[in-house]
N, C-alpha and C. Protein backbone atom coordinates (compact mmCIF):
# COMPACT_ATOMS: atom_id res chain seq x y z
N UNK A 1 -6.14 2.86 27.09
CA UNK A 1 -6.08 1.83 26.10
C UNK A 1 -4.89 2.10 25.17
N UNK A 2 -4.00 1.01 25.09
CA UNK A 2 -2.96 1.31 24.33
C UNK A 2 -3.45 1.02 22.74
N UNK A 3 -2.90 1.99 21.88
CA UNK A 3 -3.70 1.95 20.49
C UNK A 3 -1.71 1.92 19.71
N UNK A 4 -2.23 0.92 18.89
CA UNK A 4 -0.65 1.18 17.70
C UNK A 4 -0.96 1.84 16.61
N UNK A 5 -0.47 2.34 16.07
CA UNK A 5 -0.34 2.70 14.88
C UNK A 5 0.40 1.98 13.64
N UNK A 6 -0.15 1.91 12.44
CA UNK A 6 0.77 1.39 11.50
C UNK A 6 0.84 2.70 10.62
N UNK A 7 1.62 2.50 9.63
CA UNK A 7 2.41 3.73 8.68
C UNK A 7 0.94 4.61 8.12
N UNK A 8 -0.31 3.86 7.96
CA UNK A 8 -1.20 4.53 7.37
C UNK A 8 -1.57 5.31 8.25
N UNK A 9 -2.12 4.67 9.64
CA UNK A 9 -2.50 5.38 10.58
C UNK A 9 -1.64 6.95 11.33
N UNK A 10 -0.23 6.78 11.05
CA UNK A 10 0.43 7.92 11.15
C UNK A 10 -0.10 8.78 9.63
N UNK A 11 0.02 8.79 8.79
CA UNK A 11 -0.53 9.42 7.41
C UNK A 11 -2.01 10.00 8.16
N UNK A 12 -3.11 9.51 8.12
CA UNK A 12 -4.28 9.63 8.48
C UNK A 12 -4.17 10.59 9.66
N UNK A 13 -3.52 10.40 10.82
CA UNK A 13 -3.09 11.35 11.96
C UNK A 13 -2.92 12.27 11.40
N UNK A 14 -1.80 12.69 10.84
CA UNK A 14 -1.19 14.14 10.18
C UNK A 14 -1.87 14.71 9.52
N UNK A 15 -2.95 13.69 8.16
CA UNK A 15 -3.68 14.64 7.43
C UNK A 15 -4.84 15.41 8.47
N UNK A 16 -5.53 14.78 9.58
CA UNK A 16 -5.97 15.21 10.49
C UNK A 16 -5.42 16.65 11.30
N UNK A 17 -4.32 16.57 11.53
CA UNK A 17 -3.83 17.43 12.64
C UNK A 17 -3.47 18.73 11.49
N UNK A 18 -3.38 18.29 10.23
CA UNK A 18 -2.71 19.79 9.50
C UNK A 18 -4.03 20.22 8.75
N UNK A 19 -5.50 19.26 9.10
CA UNK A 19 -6.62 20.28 8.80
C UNK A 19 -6.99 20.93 9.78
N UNK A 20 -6.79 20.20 11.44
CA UNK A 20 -7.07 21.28 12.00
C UNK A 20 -6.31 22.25 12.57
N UNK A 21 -5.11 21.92 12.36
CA UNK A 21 -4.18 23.30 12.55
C UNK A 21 -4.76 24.27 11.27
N UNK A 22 -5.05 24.40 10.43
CA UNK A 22 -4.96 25.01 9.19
C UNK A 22 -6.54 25.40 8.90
N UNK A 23 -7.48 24.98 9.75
CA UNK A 23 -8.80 25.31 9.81
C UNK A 23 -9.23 25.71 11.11
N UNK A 24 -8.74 25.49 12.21
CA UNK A 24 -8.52 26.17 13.55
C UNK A 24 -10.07 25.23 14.09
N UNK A 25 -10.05 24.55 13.63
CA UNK A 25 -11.88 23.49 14.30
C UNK A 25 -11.49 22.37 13.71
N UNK A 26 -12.32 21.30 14.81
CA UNK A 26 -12.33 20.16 14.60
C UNK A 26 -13.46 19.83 13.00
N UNK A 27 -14.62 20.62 13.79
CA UNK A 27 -15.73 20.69 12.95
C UNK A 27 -15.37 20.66 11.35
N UNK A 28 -14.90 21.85 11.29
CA UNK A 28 -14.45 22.23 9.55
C UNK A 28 -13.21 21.06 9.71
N UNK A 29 -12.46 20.82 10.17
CA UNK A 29 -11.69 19.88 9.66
C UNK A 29 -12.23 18.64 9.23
N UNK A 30 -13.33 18.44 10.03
CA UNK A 30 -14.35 17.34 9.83
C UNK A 30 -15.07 17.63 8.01
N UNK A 31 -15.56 18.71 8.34
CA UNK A 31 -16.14 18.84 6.70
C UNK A 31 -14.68 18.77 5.58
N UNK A 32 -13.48 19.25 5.58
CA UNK A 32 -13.05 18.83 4.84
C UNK A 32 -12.59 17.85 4.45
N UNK A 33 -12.12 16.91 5.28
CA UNK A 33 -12.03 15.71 5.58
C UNK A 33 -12.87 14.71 5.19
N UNK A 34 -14.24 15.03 5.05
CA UNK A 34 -15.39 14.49 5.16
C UNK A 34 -15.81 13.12 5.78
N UNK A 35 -15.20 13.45 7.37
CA UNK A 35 -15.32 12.67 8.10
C UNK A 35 -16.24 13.18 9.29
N UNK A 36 -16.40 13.01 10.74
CA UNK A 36 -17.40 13.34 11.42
C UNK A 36 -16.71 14.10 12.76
N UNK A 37 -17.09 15.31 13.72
CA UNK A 37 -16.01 15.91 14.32
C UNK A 37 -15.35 14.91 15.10
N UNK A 38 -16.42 13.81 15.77
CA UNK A 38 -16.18 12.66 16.55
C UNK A 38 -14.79 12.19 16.10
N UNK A 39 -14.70 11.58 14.84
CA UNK A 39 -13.68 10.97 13.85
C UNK A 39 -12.27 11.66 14.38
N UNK A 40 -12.50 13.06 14.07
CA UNK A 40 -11.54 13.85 13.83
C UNK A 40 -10.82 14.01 15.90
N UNK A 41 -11.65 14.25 16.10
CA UNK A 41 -11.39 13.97 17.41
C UNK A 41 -10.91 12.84 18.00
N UNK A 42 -11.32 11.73 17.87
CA UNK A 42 -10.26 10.62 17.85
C UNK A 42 -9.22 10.55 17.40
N UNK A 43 -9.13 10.70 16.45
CA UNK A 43 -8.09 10.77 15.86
C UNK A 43 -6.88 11.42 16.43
N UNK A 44 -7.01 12.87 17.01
CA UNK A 44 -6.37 13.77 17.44
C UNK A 44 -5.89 12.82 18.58
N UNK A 45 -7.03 12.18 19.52
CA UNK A 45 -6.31 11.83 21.42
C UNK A 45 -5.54 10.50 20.87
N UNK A 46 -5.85 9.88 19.73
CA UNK A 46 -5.01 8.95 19.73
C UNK A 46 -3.87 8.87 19.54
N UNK A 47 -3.28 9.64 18.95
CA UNK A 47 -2.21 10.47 18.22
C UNK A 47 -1.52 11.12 19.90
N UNK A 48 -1.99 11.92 20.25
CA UNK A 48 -1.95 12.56 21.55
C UNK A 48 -1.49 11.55 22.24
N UNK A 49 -2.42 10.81 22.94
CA UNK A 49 -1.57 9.56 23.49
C UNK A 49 -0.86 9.17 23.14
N UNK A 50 -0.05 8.35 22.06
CA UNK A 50 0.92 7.68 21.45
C UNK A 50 1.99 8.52 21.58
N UNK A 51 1.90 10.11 21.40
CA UNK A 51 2.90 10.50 21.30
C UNK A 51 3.53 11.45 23.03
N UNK A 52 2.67 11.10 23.78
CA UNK A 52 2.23 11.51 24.85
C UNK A 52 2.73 13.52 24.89
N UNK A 53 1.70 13.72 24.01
CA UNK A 53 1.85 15.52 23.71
C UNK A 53 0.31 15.73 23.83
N UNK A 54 0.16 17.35 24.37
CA UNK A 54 -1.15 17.72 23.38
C UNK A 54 -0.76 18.55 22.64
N UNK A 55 -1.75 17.78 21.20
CA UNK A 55 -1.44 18.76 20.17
C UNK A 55 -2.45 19.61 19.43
N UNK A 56 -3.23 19.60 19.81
CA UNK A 56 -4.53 20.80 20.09
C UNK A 56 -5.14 20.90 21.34
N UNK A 57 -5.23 21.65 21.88
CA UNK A 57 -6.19 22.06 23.07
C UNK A 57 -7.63 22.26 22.50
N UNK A 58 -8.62 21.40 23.44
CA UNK A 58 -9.77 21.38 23.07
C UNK A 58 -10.55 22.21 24.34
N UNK A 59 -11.89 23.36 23.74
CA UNK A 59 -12.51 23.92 24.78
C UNK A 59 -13.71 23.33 25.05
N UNK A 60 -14.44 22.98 25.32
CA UNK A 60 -16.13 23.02 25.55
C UNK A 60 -16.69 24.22 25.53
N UNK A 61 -17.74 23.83 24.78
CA UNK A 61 -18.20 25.56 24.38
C UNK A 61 -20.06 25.04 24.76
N UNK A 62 -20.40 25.74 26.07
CA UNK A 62 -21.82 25.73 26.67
C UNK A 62 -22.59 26.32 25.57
N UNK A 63 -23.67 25.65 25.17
CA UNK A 63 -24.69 26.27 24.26
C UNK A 63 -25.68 26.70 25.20
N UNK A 64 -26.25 27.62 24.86
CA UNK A 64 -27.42 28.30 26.13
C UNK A 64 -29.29 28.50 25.04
């Protein structure tokens, strides 16, 4: 799905990507943010796509 961005949506991207560069989790970026990890995670592939980079690597982490 092609997604655009307007000037806010680049703002909103970045404040995203430099909490979780700078908090090393989606999660806590989510709490500071005080948005939801989901949120924050979107945020990230949309960005990702548009710019066709990855710019966090995401793991899955099995809960047992």
């Amino acid at each position: 799905m092609k997604y655009y961005f307007t000037k806010a949506d680049y703002l909103n991207a970045m404040s995203v990507v430099v909490a979780v560069a700078e908090t090393r989790s989606c999660r806590r970026a989510g709490e500071r943010l005080d948005v939801s990890t989901s949120a924050v995670s979107q945020a990230l592939r949309r960005l990702e796509e548009r710019l066709g980079v990855v710019l966090a690597p995401r793991y899955s982490v099995s809960k047992r």
